[in-house]
PDB file of N, CA and C in Angstrom:
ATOM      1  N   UNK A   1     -40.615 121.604 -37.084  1.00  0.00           N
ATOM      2  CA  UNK A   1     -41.341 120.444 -37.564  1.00  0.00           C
ATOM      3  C   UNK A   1     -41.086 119.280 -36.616  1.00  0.00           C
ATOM      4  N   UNK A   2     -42.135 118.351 -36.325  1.00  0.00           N
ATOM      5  CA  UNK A   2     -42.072 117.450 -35.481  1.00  0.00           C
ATOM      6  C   UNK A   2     -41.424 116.202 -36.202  1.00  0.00           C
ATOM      7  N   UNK A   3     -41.093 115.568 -35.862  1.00  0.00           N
ATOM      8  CA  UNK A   3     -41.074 113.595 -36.476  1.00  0.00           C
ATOM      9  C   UNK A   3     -41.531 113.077 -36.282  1.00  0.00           C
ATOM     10  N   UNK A   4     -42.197 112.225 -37.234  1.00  0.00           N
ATOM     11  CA  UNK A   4     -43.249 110.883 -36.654  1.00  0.00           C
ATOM     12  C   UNK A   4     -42.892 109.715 -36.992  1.00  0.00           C
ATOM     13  N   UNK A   5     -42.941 108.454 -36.671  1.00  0.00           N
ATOM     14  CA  UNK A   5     -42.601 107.521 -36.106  1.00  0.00           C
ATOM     15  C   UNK A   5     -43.071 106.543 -37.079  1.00  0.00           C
ATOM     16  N   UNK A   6     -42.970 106.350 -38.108  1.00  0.00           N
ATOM     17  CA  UNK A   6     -43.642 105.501 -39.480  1.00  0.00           C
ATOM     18  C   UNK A   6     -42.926 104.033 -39.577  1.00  0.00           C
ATOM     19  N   UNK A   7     -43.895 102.802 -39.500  1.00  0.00           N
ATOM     20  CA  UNK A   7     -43.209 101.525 -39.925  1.00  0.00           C
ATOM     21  C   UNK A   7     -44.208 100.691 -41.105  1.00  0.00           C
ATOM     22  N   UNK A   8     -43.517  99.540 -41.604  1.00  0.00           N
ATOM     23  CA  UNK A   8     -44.543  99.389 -42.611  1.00  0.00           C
ATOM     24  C   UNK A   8     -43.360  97.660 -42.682  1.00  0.00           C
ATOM     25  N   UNK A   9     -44.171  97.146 -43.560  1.00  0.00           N
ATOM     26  CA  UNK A   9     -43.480  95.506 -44.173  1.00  0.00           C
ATOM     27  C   UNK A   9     -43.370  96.133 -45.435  1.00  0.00           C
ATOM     28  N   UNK A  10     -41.999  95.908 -45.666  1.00  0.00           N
ATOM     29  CA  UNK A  10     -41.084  96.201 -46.933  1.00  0.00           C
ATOM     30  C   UNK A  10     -41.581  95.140 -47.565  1.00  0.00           C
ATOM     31  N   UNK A  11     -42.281  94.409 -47.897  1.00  0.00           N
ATOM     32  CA  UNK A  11     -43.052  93.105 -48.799  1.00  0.00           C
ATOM     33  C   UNK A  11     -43.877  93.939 -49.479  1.00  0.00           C
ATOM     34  N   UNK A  12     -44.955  94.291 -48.286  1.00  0.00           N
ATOM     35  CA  UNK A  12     -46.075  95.341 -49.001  1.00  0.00           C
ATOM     36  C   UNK A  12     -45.856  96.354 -49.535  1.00  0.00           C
ATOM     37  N   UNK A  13     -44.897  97.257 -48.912  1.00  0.00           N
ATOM     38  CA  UNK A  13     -44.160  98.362 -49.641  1.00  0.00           C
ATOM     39  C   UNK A  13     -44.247  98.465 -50.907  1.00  0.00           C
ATOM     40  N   UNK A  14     -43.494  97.502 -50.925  1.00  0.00           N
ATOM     41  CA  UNK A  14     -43.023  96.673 -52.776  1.00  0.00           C
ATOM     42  C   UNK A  14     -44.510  96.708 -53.668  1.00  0.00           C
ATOM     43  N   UNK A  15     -45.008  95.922 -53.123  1.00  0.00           N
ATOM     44  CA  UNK A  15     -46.130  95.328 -53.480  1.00  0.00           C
ATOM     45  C   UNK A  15     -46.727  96.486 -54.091  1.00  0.00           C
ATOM     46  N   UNK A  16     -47.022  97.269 -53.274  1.00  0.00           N
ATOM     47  CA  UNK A  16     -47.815  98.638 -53.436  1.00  0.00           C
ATOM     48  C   UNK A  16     -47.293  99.427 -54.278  1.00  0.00           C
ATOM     49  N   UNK A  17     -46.114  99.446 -54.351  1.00  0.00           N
ATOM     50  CA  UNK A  17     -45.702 100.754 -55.189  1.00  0.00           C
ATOM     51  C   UNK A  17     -45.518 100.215 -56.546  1.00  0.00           C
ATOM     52  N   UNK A  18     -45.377  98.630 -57.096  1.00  0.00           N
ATOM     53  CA  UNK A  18     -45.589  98.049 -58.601  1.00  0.00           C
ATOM     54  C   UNK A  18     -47.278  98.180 -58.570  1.00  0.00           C
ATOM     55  N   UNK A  19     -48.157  97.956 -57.564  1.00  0.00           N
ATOM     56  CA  UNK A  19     -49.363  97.950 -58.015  1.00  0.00           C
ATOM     57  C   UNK A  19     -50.129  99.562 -58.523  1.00  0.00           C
ATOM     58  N   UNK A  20     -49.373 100.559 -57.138  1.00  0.00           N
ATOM     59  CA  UNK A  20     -50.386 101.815 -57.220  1.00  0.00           C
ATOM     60  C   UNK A  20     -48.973 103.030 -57.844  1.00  0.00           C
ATOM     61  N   UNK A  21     -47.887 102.550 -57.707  1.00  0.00           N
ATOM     62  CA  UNK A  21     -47.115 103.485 -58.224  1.00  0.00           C
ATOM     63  C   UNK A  21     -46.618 104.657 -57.227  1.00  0.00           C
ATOM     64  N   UNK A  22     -46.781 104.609 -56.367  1.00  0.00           N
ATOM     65  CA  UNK A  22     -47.073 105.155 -54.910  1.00  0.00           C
ATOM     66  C   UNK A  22     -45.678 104.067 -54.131  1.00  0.00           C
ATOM     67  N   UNK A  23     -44.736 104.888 -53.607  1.00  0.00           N
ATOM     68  CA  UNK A  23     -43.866 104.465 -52.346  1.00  0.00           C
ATOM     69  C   UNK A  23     -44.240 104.646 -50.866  1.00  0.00           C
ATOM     70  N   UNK A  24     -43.703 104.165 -50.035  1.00  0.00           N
ATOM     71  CA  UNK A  24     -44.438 104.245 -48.216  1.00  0.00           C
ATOM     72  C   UNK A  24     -43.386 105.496 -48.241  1.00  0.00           C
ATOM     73  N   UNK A  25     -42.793 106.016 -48.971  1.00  0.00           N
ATOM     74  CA  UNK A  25     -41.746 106.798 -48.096  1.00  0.00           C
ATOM     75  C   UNK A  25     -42.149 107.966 -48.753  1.00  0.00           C
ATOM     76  N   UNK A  26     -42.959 108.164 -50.056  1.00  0.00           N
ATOM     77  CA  UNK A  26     -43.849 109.438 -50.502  1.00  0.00           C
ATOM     78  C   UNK A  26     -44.923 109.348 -49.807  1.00  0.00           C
ATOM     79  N   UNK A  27     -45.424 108.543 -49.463  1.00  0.00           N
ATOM     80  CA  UNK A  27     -46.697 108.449 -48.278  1.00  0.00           C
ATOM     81  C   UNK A  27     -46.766 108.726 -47.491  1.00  0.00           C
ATOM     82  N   UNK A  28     -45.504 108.901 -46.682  1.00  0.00           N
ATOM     83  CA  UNK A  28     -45.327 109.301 -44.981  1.00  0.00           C
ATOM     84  C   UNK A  28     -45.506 110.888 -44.964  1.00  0.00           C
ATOM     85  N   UNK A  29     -44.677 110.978 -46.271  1.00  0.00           N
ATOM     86  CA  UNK A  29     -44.851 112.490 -46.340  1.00  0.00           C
ATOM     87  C   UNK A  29     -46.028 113.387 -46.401  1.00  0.00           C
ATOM     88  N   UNK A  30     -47.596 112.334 -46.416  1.00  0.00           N
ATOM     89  CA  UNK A  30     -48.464 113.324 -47.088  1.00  0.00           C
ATOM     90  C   UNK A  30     -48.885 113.583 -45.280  1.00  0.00           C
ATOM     91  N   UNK A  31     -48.385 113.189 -44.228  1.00  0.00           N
ATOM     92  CA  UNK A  31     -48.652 113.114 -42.815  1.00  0.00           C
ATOM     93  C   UNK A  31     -48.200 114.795 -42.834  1.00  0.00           C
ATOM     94  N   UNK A  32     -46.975 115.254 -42.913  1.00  0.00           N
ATOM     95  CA  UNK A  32     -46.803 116.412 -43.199  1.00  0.00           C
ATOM     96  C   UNK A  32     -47.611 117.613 -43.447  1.00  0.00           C
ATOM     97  N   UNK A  33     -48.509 117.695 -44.500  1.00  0.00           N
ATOM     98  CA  UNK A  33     -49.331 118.101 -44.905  1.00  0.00           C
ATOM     99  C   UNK A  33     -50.917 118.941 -44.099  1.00  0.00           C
ATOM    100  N   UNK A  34     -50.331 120.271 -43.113  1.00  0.00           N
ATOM    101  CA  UNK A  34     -51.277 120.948 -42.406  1.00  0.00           C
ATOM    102  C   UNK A  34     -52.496 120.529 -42.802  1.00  0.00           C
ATOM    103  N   UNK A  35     -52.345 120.561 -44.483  1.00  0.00           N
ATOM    104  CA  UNK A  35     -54.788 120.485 -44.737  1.00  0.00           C
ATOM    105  C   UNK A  35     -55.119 118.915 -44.911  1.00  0.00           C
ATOM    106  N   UNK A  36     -54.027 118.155 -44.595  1.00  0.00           N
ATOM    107  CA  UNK A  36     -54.515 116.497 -44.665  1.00  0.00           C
ATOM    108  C   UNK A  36     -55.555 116.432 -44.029  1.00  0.00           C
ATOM    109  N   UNK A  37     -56.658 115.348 -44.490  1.00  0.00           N
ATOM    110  CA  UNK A  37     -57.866 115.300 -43.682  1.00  0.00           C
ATOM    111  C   UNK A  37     -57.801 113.399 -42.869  1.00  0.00           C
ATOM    112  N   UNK A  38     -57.836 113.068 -41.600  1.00  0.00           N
ATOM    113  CA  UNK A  38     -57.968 112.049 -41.371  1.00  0.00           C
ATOM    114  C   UNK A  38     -59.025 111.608 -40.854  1.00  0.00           C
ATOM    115  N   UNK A  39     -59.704 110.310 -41.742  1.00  0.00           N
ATOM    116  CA  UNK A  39     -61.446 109.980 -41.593  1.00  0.00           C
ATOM    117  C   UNK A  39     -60.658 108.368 -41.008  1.00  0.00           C
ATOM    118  N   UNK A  40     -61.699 108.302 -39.992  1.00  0.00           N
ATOM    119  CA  UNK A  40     -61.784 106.577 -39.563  1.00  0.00           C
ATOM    120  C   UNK A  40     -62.208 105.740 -40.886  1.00  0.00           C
ATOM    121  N   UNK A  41     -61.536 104.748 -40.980  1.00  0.00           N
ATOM    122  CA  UNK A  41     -61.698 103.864 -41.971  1.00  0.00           C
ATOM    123  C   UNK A  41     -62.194 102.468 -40.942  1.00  0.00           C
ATOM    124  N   UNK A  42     -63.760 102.180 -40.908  1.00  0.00           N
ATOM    125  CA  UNK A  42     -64.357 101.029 -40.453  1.00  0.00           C
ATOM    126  C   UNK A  42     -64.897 100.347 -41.057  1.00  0.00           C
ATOM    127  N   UNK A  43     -64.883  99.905 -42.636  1.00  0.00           N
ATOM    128  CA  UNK A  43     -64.646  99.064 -43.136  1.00  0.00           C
ATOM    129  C   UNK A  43     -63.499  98.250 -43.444  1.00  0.00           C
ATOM    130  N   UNK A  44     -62.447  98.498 -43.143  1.00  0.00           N
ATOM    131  CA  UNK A  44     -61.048  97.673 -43.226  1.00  0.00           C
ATOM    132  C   UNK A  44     -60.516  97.754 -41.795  1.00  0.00           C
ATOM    133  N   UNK A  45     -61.353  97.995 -40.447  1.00  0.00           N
ATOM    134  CA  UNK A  45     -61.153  97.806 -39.674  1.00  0.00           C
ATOM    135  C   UNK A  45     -61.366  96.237 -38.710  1.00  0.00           C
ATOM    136  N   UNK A  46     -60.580  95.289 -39.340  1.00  0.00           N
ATOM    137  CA  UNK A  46     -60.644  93.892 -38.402  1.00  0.00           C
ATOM    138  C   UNK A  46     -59.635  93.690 -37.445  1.00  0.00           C
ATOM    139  N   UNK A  47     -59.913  94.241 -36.041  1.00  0.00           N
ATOM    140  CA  UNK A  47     -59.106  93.198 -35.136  1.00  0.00           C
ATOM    141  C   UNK A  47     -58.332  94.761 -34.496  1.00  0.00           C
ATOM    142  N   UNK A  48     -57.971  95.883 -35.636  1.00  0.00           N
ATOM    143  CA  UNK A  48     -57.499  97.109 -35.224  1.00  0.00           C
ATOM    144  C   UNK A  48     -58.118  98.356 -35.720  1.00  0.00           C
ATOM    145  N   UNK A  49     -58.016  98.968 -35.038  1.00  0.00           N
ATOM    146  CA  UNK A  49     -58.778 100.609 -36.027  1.00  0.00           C
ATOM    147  C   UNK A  49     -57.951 101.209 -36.764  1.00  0.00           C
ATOM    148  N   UNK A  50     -58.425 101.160 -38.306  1.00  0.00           N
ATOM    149  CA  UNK A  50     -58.102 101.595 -39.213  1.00  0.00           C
ATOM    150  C   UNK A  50     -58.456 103.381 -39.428  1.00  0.00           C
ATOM    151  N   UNK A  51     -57.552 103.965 -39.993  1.00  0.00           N
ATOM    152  CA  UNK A  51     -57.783 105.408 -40.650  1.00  0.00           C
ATOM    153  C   UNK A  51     -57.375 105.487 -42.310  1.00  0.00           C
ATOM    154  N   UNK A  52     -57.695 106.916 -42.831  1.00  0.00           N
ATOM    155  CA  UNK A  52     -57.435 106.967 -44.036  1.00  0.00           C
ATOM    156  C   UNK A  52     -57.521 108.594 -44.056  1.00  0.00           C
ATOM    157  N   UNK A  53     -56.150 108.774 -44.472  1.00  0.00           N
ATOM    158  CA  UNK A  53     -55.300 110.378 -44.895  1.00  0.00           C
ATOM    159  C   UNK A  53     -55.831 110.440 -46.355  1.00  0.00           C
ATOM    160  N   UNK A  54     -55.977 111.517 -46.498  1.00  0.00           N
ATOM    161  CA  UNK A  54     -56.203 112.117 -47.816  1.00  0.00           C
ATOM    162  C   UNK A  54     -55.100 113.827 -47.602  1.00  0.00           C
ATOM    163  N   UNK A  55     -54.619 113.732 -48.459  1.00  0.00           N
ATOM    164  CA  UNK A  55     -53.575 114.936 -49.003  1.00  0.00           C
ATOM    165  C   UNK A  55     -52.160 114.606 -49.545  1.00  0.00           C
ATOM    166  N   UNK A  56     -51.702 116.157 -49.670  1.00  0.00           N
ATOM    167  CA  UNK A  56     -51.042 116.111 -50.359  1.00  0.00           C
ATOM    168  C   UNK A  56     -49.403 115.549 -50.096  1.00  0.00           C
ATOM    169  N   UNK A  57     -48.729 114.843 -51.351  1.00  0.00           N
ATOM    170  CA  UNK A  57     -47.214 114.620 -50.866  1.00  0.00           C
ATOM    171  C   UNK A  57     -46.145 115.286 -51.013  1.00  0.00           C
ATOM    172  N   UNK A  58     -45.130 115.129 -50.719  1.00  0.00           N
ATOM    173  CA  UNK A  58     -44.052 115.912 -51.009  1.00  0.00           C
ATOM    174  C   UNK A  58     -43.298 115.748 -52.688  1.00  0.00           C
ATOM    175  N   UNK A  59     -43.358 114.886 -53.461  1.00  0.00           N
ATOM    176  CA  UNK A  59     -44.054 114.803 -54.625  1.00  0.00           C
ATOM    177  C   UNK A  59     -45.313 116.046 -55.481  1.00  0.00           C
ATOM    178  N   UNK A  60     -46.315 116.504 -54.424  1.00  0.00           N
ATOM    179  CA  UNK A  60     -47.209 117.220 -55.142  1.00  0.00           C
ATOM    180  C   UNK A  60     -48.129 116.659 -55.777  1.00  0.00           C
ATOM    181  N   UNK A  61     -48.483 115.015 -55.170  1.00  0.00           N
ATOM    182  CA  UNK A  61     -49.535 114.107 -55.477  1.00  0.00           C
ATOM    183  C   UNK A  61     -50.644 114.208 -54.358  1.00  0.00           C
ATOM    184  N   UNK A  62     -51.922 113.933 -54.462  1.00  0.00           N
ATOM    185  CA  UNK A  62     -53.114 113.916 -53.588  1.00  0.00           C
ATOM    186  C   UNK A  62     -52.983 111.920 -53.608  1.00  0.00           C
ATOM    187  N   UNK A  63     -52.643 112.156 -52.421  1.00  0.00           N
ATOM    188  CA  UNK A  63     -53.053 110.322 -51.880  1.00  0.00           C
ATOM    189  C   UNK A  63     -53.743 110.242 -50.840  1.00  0.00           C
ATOM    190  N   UNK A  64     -54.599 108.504 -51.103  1.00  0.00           N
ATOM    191  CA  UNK A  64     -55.290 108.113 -49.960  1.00  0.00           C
ATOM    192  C   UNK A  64     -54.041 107.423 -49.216  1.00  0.00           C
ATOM    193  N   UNK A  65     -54.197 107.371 -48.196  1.00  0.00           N
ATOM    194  CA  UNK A  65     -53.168 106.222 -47.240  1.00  0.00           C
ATOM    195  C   UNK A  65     -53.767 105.603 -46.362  1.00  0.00           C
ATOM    196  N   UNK A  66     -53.699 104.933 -46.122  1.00  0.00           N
ATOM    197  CA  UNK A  66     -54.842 103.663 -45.064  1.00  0.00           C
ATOM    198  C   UNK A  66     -53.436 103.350 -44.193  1.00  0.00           C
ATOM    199  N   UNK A  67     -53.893 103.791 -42.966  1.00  0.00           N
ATOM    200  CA  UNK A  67     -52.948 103.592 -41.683  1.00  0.00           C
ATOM    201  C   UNK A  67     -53.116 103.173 -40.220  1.00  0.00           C
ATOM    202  N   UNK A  68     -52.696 103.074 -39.773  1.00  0.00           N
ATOM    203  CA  UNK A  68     -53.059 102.312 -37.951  1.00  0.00           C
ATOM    204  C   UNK A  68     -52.103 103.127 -37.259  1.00  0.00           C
ATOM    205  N   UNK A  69     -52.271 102.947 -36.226  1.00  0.00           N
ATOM    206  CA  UNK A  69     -51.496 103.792 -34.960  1.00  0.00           C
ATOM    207  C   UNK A  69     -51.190 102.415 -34.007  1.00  0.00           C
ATOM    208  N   UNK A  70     -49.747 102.398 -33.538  1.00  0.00           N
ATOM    209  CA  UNK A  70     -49.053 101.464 -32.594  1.00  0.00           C
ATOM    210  C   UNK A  70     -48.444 101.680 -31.952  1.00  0.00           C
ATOM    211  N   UNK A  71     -48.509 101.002 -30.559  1.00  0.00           N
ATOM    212  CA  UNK A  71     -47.367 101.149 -29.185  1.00  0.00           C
ATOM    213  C   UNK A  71     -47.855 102.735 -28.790  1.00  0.00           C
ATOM    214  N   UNK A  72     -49.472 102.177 -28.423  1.00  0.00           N
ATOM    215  CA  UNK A  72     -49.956 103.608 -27.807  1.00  0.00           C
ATOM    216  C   UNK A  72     -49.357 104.772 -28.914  1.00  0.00           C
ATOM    217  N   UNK A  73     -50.270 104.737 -29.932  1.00  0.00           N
ATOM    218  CA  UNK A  73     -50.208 105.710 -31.211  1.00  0.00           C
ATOM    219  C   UNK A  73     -48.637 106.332 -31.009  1.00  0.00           C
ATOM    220  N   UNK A  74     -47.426 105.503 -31.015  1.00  0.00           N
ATOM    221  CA  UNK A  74     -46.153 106.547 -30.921  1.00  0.00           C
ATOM    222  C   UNK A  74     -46.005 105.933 -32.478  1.00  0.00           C
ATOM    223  N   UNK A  75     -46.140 104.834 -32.821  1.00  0.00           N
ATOM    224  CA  UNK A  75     -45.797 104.689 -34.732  1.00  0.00           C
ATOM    225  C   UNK A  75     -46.718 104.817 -35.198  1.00  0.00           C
ATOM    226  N   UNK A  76     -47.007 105.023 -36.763  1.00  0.00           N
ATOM    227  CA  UNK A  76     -47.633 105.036 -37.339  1.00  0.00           C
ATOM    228  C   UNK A  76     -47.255 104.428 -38.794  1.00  0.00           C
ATOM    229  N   UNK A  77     -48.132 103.482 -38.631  1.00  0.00           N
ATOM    230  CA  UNK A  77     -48.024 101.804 -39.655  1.00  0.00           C
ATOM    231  C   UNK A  77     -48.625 102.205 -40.965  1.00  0.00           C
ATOM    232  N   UNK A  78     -48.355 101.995 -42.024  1.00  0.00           N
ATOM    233  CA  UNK A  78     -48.640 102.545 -43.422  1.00  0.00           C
ATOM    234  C   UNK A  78     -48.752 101.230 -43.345  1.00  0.00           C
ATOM    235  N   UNK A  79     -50.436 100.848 -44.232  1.00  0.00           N
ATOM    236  CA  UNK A  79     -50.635  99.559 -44.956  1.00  0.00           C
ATOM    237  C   UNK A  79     -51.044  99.776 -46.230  1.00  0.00           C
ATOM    238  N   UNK A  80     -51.141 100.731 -46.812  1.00  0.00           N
ATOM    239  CA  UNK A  80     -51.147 100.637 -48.367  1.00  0.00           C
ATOM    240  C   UNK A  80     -51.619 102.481 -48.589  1.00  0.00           C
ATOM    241  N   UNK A  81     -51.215 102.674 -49.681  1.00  0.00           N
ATOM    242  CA  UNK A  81     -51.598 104.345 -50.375  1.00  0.00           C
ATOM    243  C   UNK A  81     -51.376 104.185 -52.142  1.00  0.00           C
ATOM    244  N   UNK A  82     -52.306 105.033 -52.442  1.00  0.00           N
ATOM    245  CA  UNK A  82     -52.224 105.171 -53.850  1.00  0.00           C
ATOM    246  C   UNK A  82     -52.932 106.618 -54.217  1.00  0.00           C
ATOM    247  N   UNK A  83     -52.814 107.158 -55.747  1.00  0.00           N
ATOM    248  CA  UNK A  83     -53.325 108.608 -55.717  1.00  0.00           C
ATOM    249  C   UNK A  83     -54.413 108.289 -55.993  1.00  0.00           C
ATOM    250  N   UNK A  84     -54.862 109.769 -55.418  1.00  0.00           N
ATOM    251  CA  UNK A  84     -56.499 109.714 -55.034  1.00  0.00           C
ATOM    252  C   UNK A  84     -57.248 110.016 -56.642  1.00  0.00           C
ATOM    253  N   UNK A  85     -58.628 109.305 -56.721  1.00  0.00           N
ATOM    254  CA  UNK A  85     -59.037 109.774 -57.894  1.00  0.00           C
ATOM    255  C   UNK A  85     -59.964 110.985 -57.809  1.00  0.00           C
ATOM    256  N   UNK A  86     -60.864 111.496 -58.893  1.00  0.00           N
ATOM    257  CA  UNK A  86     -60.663 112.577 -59.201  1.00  0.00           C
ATOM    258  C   UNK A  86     -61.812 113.173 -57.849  1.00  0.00           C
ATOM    259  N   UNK A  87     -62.681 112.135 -57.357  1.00  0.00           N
ATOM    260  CA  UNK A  87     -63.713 112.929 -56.495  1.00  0.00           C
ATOM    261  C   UNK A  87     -62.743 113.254 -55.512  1.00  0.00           C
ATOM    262  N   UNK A  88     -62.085 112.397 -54.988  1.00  0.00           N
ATOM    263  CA  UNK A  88     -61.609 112.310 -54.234  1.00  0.00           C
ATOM    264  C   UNK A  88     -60.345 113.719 -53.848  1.00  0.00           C
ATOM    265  N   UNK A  89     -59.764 114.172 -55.328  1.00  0.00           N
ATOM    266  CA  UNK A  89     -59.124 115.154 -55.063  1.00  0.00           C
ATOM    267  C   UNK A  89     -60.112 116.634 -55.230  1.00  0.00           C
ATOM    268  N   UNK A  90     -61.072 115.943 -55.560  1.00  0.00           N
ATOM    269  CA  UNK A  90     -61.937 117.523 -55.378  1.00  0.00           C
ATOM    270  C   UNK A  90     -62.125 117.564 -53.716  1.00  0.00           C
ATOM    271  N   UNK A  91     -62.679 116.269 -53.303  1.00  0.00           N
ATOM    272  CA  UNK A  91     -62.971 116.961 -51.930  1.00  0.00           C
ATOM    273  C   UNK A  91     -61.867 117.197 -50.990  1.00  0.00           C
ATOM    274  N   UNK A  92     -60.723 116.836 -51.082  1.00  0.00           N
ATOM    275  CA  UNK A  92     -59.335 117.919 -50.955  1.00  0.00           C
ATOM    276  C   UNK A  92     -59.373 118.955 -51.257  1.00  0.00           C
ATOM    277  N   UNK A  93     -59.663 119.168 -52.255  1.00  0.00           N
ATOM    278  CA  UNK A  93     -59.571 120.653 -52.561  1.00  0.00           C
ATOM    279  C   UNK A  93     -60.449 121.832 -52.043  1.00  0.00           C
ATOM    280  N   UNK A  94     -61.614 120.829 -52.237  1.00  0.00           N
ATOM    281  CA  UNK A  94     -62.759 121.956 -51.382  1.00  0.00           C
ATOM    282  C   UNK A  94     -62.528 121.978 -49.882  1.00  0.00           C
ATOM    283  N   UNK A  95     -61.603 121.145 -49.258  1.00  0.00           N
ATOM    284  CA  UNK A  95     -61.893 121.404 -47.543  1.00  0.00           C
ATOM    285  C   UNK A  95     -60.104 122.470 -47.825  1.00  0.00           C
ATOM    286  N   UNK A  96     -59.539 122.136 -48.588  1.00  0.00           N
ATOM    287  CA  UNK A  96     -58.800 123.291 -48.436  1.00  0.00           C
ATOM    288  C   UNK A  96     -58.815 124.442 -48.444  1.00  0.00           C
ATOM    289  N   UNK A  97     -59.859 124.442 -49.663  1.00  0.00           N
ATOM    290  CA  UNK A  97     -59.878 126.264 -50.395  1.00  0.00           C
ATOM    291  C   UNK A  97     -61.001 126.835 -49.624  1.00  0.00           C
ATOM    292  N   UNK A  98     -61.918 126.129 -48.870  1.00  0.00           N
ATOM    293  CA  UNK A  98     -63.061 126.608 -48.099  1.00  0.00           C
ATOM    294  C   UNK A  98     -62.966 127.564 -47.791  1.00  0.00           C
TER     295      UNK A  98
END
């Protein structure tokens, strides 16, 4: 298994995990995840290019994660994740079980 290089503001962290119930450090984990699917996110893209992971965590939750790539994609910046709702874990499921 490789390591990847994850940073985030422990403010938002916080923030996120009283709002969505969701931690950055169950989030990193869904990077893990061989059938994760990663779609460009260009609507929350101002100023940097945004992405958005869908799969599963080490938990055994389906989350979205909205992330950036830094210092020539060697980190990877978590700006917010929460679990996915229900379309959302179907179409997980269907690019898995395909």
């Amino acid at each position: 298994m490789s390591y990847l290089n994850f940073q985030w503001d422990p403010n938002k962290a916080e923030t996120n995990r009283r709002k969505h119930g969701v931690t950055f450090h169950e989030a990193q984990s869904v990077f893990y995840d061989e059938f994760a699917r990663v779609i460009p996110d260009p609507d929350s893209s101002f100023g940097e290019e945004r992405f958005i992971i869908l799969g599963v965590s080490e938990e055994y939750n389906t989350l979205v994660v909205c992330h950036c790539y830094r210092g020539d994609d060697e980190k990877i910046r978590i700006i917010s994740a929460r679990k996915a709702e229900k379309r959302e874990r179907k179409q997980y499921e269907d690019c898995r079980y395909a």
